[in-house]
C-alpha atoms as a PDB file:
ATOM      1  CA  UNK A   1       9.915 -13.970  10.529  1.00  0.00           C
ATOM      2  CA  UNK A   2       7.778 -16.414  12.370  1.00  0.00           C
ATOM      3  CA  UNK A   3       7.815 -20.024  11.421  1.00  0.00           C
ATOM      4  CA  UNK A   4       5.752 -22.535  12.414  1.00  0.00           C
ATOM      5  CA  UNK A   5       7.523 -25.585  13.260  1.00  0.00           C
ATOM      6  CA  UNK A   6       5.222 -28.364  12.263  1.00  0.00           C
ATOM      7  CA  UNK A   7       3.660 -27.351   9.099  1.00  0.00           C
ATOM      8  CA  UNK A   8       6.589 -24.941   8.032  1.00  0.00           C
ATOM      9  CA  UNK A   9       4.435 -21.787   7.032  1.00  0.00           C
ATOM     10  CA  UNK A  10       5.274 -18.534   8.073  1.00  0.00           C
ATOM     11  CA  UNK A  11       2.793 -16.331   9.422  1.00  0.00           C
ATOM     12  CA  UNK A  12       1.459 -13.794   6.794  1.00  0.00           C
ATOM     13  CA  UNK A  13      -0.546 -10.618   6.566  1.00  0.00           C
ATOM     14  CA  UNK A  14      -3.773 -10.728   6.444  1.00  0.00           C
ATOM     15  CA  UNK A  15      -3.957  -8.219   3.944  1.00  0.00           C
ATOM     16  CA  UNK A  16      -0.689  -8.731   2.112  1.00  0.00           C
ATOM     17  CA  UNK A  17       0.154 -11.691   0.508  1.00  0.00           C
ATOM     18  CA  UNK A  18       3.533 -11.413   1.718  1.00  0.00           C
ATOM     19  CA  UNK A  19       4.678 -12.672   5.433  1.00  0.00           C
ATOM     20  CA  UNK A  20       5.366 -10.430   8.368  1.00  0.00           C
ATOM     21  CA  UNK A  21       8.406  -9.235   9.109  1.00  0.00           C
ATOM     22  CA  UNK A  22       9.428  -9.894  13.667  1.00  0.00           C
ATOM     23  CA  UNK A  23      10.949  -7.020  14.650  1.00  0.00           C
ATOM     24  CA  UNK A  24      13.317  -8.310  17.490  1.00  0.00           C
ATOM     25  CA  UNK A  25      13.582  -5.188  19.728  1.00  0.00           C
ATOM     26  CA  UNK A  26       9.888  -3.967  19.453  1.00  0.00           C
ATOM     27  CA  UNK A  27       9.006  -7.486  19.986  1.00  0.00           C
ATOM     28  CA  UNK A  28       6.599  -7.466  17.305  1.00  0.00           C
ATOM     29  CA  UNK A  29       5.659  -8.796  13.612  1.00  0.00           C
ATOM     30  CA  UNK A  30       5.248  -6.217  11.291  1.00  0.00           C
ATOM     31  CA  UNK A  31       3.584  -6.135   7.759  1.00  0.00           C
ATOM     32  CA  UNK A  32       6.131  -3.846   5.499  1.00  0.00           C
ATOM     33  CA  UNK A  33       3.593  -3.249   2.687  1.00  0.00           C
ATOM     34  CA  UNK A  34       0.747  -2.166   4.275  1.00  0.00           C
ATOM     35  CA  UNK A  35       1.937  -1.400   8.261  1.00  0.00           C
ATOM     36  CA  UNK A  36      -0.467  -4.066   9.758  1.00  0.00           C
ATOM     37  CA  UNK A  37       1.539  -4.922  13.285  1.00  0.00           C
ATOM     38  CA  UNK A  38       0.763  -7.846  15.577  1.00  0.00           C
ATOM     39  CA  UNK A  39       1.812  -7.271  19.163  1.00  0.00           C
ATOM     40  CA  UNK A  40       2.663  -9.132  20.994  1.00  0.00           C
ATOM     41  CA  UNK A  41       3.469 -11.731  18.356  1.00  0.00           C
ATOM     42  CA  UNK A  42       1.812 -14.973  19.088  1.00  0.00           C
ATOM     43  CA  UNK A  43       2.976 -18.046  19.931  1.00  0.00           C
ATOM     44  CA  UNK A  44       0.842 -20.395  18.203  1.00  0.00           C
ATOM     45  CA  UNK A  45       0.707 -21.148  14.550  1.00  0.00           C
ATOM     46  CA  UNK A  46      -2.675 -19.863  13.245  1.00  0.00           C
ATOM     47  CA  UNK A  47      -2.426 -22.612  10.674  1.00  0.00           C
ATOM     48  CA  UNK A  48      -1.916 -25.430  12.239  1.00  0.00           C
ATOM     49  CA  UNK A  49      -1.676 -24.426  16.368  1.00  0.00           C
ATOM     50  CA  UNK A  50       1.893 -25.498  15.785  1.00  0.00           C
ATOM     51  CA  UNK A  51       4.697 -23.867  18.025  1.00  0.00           C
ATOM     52  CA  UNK A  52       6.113 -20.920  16.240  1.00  0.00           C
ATOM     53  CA  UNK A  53       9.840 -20.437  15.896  1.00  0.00           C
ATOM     54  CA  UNK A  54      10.851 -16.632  15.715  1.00  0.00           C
ATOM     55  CA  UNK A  55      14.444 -15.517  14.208  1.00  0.00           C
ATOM     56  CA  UNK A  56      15.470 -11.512  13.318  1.00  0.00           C
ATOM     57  CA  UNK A  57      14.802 -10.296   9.633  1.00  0.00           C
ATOM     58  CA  UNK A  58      18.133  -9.560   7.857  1.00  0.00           C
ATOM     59  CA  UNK A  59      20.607  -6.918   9.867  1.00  0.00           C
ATOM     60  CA  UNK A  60      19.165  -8.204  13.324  1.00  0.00           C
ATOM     61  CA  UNK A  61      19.719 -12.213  12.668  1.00  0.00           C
ATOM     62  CA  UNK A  62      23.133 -11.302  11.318  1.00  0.00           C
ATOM     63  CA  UNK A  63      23.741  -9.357  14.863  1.00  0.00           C
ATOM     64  CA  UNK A  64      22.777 -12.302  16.983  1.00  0.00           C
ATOM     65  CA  UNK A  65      25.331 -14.457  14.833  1.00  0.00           C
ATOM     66  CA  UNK A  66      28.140 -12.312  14.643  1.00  0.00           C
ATOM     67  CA  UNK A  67      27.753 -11.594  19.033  1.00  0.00           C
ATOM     68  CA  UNK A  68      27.826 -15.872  19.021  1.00  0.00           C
ATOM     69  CA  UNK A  69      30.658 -16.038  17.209  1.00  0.00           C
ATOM     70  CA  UNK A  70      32.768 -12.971  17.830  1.00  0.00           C
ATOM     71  CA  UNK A  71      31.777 -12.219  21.574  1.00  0.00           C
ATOM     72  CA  UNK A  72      34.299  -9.841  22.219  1.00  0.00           C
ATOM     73  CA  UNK A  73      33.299  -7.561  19.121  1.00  0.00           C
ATOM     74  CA  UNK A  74      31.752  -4.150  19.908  1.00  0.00           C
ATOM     75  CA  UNK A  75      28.430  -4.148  17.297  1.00  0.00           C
ATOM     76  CA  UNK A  76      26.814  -1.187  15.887  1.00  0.00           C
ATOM     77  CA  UNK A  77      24.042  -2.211  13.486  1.00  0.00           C
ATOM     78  CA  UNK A  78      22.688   0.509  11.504  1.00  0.00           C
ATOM     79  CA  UNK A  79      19.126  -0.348   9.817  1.00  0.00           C
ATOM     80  CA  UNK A  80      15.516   0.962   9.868  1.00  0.00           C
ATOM     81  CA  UNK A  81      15.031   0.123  12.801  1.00  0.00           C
ATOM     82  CA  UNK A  82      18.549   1.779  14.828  1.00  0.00           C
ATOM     83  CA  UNK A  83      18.076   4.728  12.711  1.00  0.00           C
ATOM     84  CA  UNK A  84      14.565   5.754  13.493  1.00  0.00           C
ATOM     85  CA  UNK A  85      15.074   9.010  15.752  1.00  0.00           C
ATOM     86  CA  UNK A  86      16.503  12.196  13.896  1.00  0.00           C
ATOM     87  CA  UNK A  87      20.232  12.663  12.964  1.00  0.00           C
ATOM     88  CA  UNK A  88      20.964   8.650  14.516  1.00  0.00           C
ATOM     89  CA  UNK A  89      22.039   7.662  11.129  1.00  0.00           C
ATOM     90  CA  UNK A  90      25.073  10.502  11.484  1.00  0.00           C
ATOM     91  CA  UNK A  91      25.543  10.123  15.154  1.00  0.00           C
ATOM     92  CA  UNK A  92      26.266   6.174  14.315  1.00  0.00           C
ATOM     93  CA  UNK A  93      28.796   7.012  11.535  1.00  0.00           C
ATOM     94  CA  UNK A  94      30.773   9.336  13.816  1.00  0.00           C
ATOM     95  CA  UNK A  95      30.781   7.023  16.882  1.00  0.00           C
ATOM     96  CA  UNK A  96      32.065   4.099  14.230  1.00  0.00           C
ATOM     97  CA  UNK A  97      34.987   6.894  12.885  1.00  0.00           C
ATOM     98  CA  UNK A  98      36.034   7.427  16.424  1.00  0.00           C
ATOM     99  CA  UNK A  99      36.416   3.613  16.545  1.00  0.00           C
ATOM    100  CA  UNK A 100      34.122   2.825  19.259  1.00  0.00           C
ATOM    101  CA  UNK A 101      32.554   0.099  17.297  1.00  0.00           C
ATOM    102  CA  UNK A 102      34.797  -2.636  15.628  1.00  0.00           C
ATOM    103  CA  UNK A 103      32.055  -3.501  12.895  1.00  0.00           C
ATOM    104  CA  UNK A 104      29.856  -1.798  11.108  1.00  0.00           C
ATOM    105  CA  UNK A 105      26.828  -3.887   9.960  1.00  0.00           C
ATOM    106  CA  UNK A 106      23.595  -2.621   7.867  1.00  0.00           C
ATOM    107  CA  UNK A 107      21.771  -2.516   5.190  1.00  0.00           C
ATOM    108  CA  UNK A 108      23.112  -0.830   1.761  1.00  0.00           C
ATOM    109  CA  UNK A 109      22.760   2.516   3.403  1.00  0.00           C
ATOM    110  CA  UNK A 110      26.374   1.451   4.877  1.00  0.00           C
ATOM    111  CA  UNK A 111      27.933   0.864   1.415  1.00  0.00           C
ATOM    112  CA  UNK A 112      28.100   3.921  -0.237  1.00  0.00           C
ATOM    113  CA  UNK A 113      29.946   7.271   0.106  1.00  0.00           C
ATOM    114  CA  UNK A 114      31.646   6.027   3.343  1.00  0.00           C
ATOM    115  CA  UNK A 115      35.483   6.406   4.207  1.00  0.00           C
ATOM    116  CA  UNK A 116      37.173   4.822   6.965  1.00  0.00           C
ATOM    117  CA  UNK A 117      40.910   4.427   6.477  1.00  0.00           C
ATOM    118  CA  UNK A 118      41.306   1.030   8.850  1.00  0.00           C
ATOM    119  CA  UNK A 119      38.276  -0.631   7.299  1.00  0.00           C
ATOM    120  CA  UNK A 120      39.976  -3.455   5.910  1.00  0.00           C
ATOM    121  CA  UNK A 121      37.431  -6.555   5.363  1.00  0.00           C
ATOM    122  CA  UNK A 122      33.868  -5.905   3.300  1.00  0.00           C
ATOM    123  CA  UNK A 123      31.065  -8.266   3.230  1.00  0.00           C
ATOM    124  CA  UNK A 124      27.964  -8.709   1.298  1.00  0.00           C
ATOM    125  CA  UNK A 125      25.219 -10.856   2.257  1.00  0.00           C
ATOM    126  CA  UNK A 126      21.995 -12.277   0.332  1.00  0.00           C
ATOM    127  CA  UNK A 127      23.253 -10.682  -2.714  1.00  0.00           C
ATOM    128  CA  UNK A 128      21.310 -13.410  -4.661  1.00  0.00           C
ATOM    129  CA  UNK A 129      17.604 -11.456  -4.282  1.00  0.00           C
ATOM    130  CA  UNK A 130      19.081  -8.696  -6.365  1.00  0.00           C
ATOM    131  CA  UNK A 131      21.114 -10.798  -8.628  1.00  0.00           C
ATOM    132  CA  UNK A 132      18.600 -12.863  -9.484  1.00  0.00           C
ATOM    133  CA  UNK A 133      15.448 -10.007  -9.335  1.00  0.00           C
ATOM    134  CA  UNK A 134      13.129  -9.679 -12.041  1.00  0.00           C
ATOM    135  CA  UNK A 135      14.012  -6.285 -12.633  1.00  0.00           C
ATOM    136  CA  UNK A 136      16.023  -5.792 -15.972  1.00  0.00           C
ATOM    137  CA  UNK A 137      17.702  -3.496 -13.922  1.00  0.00           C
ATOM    138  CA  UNK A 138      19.192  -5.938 -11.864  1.00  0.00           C
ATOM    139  CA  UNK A 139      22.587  -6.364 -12.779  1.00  0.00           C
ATOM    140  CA  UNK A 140      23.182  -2.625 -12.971  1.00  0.00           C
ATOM    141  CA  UNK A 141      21.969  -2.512  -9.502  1.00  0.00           C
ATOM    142  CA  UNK A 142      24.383  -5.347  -8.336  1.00  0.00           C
ATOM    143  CA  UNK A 143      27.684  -3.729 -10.834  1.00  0.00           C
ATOM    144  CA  UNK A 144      26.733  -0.362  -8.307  1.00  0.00           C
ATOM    145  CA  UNK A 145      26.614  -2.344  -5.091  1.00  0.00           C
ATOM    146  CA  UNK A 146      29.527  -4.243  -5.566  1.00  0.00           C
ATOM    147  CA  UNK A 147      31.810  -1.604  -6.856  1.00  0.00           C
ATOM    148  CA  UNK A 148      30.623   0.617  -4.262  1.00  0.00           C
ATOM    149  CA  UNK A 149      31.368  -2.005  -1.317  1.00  0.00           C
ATOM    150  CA  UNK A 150      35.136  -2.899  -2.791  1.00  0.00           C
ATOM    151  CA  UNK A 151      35.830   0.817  -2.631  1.00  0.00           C
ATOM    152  CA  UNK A 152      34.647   0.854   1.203  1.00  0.00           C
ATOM    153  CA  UNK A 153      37.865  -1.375   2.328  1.00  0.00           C
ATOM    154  CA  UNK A 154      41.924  -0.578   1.488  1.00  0.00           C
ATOM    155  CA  UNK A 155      41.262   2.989   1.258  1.00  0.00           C
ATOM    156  CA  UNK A 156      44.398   3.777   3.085  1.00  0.00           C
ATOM    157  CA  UNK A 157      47.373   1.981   3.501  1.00  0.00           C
ATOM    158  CA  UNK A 158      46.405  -0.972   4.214  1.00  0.00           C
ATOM    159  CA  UNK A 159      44.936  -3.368   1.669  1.00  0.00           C
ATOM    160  CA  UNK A 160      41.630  -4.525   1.896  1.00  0.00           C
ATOM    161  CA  UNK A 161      39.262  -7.376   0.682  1.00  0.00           C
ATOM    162  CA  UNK A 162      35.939  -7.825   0.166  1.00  0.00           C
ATOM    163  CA  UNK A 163      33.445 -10.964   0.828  1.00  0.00           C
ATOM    164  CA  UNK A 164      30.383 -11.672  -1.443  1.00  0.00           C
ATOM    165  CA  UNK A 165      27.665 -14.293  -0.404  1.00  0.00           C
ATOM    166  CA  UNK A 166      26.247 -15.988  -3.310  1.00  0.00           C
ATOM    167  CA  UNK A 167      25.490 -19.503  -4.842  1.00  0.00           C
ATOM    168  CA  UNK A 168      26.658 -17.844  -8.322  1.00  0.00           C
ATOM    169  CA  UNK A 169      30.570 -17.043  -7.440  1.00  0.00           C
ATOM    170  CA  UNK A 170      31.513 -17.229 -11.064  1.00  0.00           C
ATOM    171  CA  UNK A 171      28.426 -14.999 -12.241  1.00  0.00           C
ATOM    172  CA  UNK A 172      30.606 -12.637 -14.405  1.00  0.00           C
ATOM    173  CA  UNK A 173      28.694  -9.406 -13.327  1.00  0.00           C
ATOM    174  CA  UNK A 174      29.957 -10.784 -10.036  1.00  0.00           C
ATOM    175  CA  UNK A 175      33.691 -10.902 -11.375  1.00  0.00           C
ATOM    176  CA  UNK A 176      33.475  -7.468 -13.673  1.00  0.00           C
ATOM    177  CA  UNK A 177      32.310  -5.320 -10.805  1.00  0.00           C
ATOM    178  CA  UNK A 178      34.990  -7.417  -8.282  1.00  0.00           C
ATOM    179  CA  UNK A 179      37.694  -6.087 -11.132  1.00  0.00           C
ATOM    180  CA  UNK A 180      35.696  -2.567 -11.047  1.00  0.00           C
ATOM    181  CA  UNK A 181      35.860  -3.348 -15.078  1.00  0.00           C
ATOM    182  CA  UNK A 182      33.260  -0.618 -15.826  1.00  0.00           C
ATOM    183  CA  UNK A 183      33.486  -0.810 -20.331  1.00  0.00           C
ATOM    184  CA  UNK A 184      33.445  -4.419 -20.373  1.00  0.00           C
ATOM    185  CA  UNK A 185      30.002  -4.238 -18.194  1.00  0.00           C
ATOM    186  CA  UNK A 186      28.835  -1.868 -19.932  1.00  0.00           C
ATOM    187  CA  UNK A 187      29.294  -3.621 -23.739  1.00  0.00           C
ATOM    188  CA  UNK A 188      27.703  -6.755 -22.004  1.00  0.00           C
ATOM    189  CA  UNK A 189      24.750  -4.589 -20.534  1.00  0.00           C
ATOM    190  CA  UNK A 190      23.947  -2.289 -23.159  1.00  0.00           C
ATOM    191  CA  UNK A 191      24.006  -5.460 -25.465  1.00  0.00           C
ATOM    192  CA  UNK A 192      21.823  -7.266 -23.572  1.00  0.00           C
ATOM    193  CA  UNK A 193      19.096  -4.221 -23.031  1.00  0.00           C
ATOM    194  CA  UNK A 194      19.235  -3.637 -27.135  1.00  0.00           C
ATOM    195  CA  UNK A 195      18.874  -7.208 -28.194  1.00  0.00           C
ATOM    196  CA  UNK A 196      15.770  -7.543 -25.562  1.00  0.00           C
ATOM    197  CA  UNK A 197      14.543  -3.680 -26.167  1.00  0.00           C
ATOM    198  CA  UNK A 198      14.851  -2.345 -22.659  1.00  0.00           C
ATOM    199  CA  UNK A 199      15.758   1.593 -21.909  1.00  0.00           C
ATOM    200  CA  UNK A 200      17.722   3.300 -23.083  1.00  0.00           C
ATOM    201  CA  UNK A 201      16.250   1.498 -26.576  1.00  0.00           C
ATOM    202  CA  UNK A 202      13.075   2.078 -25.456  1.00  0.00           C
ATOM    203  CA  UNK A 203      10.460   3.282 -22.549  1.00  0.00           C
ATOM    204  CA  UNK A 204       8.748   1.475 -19.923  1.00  0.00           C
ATOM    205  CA  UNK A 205       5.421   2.264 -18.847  1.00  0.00           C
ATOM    206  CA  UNK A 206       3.446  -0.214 -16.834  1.00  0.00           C
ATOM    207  CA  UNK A 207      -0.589  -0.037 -16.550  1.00  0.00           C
ATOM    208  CA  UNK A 208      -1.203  -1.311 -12.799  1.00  0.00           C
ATOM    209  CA  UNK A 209      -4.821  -2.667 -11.762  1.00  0.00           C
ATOM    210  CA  UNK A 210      -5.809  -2.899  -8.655  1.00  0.00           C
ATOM    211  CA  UNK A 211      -9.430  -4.523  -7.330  1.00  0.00           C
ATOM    212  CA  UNK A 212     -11.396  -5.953  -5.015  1.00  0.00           C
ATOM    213  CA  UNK A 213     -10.797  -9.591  -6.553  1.00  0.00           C
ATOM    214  CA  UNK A 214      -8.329 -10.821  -8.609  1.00  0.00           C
ATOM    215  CA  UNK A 215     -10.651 -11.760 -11.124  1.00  0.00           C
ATOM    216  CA  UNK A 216     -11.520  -7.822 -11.276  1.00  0.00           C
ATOM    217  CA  UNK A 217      -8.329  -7.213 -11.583  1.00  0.00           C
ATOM    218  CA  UNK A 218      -7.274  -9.622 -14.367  1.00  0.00           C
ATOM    219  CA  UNK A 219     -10.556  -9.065 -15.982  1.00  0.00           C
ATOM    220  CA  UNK A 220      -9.659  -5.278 -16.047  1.00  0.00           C
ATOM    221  CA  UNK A 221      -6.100  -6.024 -16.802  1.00  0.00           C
ATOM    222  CA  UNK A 222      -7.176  -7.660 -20.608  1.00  0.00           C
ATOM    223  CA  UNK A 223      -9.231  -5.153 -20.979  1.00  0.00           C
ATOM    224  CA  UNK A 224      -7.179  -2.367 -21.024  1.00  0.00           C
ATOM    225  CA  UNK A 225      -5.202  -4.109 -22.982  1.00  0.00           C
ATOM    226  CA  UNK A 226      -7.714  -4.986 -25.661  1.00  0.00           C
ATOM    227  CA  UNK A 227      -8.538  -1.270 -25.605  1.00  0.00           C
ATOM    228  CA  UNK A 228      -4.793  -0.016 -25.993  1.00  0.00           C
ATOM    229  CA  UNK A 229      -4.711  -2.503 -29.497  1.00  0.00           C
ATOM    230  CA  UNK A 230      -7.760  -1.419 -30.775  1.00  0.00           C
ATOM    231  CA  UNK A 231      -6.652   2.325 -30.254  1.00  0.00           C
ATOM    232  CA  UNK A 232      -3.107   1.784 -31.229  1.00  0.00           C
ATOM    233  CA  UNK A 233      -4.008  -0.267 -34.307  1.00  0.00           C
ATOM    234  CA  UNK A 234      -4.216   2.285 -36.982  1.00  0.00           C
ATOM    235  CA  UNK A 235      -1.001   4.024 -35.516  1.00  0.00           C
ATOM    236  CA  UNK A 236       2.461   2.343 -37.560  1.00  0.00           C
ATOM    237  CA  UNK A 237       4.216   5.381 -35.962  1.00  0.00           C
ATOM    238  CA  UNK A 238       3.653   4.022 -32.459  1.00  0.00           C
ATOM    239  CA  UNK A 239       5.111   0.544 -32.296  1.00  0.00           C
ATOM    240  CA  UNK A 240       4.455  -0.872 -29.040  1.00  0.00           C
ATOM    241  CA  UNK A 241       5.412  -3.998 -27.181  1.00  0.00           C
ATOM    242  CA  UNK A 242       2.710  -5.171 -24.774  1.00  0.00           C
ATOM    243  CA  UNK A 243       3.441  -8.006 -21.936  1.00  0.00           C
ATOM    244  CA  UNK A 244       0.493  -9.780 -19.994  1.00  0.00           C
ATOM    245  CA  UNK A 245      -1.981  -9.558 -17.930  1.00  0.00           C
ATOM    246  CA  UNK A 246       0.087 -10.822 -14.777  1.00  0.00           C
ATOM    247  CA  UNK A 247      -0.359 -10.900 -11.405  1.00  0.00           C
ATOM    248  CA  UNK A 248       3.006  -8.167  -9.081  1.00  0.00           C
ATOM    249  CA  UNK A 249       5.523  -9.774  -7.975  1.00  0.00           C
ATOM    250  CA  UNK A 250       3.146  -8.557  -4.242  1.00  0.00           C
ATOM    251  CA  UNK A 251      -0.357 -10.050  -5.873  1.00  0.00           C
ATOM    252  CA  UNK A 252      -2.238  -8.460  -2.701  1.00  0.00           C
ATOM    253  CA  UNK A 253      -1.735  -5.201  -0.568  1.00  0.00           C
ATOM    254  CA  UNK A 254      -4.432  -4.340   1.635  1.00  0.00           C
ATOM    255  CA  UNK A 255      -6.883  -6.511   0.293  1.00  0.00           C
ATOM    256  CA  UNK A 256      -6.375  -5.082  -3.214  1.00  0.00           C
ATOM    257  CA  UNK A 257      -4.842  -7.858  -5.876  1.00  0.00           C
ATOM    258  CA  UNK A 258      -2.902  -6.476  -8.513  1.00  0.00           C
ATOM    259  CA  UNK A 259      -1.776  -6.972 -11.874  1.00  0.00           C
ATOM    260  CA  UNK A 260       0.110  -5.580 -14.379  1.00  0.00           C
ATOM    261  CA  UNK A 261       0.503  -4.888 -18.217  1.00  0.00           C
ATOM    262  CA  UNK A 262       4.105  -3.589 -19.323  1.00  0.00           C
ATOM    263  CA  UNK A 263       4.143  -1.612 -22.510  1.00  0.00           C
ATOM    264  CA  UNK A 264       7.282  -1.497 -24.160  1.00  0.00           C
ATOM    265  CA  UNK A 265       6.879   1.897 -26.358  1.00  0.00           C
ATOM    266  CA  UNK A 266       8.585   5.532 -27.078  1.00  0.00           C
ATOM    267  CA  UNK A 267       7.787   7.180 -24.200  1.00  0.00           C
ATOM    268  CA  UNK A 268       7.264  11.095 -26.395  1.00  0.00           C
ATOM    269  CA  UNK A 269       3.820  12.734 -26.510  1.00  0.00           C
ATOM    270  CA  UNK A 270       2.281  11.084 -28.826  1.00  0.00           C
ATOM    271  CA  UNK A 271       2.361   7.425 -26.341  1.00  0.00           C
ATOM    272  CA  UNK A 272       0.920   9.504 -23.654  1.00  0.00           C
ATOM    273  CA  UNK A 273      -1.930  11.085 -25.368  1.00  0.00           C
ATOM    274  CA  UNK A 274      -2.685   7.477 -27.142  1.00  0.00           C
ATOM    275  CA  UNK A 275      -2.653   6.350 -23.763  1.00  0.00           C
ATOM    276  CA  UNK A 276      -5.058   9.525 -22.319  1.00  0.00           C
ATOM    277  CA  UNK A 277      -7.369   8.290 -25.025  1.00  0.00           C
ATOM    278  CA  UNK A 278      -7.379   4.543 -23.608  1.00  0.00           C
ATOM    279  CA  UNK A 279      -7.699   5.909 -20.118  1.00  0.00           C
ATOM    280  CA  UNK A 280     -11.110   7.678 -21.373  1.00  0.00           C
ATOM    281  CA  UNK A 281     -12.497   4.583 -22.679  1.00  0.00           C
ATOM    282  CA  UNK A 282     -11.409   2.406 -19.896  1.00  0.00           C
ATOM    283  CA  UNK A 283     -13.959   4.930 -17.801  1.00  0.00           C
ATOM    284  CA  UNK A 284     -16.071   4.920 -20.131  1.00  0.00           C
ATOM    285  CA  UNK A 285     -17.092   1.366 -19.440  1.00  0.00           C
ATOM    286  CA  UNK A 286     -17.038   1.965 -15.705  1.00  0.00           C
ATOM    287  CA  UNK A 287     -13.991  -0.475 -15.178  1.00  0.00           C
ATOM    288  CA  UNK A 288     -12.426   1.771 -13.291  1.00  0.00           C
ATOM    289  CA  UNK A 289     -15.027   0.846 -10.239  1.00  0.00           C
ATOM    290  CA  UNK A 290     -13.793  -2.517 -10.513  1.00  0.00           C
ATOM    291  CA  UNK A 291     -10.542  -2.047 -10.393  1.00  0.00           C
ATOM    292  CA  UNK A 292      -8.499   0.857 -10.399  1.00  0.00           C
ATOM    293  CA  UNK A 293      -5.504   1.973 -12.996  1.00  0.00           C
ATOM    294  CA  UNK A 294      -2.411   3.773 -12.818  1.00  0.00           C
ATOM    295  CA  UNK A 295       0.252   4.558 -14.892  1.00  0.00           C
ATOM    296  CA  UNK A 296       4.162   4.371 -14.179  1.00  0.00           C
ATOM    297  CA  UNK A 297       6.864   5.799 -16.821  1.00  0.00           C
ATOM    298  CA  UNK A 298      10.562   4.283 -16.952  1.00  0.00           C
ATOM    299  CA  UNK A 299       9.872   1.599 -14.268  1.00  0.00           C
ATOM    300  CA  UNK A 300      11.593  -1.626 -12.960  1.00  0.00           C
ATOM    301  CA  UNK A 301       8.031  -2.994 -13.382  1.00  0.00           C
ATOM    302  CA  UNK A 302       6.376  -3.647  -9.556  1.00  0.00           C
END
């Protein structure tokens, strides 16, 4: 990303309240939510006029540090950006097999379903932004990762170890899926999802709104929600669990802000056509001009 070196911002989209991403080898920042590119990237802070300090997003910094301190090492870094042009991604695997690269670096595309019997060493890097996600997901998706990237080294002969980056080194999802312990996580998971009602005890569905503002779309947001009580209020058989308004995790894509209800509920036919019939009033009332609504079964939530 770009960083300005006097104020300390980092230059953002302008229609995405996230920042932009600089692509090293395109020489470029790029805007992964809505595609908005700046080219050449510029050199002054728009903030501030500050100096801006670029470094590489992710696989690319990591490249640039491993040439520094392993010169001699041949590199093949496998990530959006390498793998762009058809059949690359297996092209890269087989040149790595034939051992014309001594490291393999990428993003999680590289950690599953590979075999390579002189792999010996494993690392994981900023596992922390999945450990610590808001998804309730999230330590199922770190138990797969992990399990998945200790089975990538030793396959062979020779045994093999594996490296984890994190500030939580005694997190014990981090030591069950180091010890490939698969029951144990699983009690401890499916414990956790019953006791806080989260699939497979119950459905997600979340009711996105998108407008113009984000008072349209938190206006719209309570709304809905108002109308989903009033319709599911004389319904015992439907027990529902409603959370918000809030703003995505993302509040703005293309000049849209967001927010979010999450409805904790069944899921079966009856949810859906109670919420058809809040859909109909919500246009009814011409909301939907103000902000728009869609509806997402069984999701992480953004």
């Amino acid at each position: 990303m770009a960083l300005c070196t006097a104020c300390g911002k980092a230059v953002k989209c302008g229609s995405c309240s996230v920042p932009m991403v600089y692509h090293k080898a395109q020489h470029k920042l790029l805007c992964h939510y809505c595609g908005r590119t700046i080219a050449p990237p510029p050199e002054a802070c728009p903030e501030c006029g500050g100096a801006l300090r670029y470094s590489g997003f992710g696989t690319q910094r990591v490249e640039e540090e491993l040439a520094q301190l392993l010169p001699k090492a041949r590199i093949l870094r496998m990530d959006q950006d390498s793998t762009g042009q058809k059949n690359a991604h297996d092209a890269m695997l087989a040149a790595f097999a034939r051992q014309e690269y001594d490291i393999l670096l990428g993003t999680q595309m590289v950690a599953k379903g590979l075999d390579f019997e002189k792999v010996t060493l494993v690392g994981v890097l900023g596992l922390d932004s999945l450990l610590f996600s808001q998804s309730f997901r999230a330590y199922e998706n770190v138990f797969s990762l992990i399990t998945q990237v200790v089975g990538r080294s030793g396959r062979a002969e020779r045994p093999g170890r594996a490296l984890i980056q994190t500030v939580e080194p005694n997190h014990p999802v981090l030591a069950l899926a180091a010890s490939q312990n698969y029951e144990a996580f699983y009690q401890q998971e499916i414990a956790f999802r019953k006791l806080f009602l989260y699939p497979p005890f119950c459905a997600v569905c979340v009711a996105a709104f998108s407008g113009k503002t984000e008072a349209d779309a938190a206006a719209a947001a309570a709304r809905f929600g108002a109308l989903l009580a009033q319709a599911a209020g004389g319904r015992r058989e439907l027990p529902l669990r409603v959370l918000g308004p809030a703003p995505m995790n993302v509040l703005m894509v293309s000049d849209r802000y967001r927010y979010k209800l999450t409805i904790k509920c069944r899921g079966d036919g009856a949810f859906r056509a109670l919420m058809g019939e809040v859909l109909a009033r919500y246009s009814e009332e011409g909301l939907p001009a103000k902000a728009s609504v869609t509806l997402d079964m069984n999701t992480d939530g953004d």
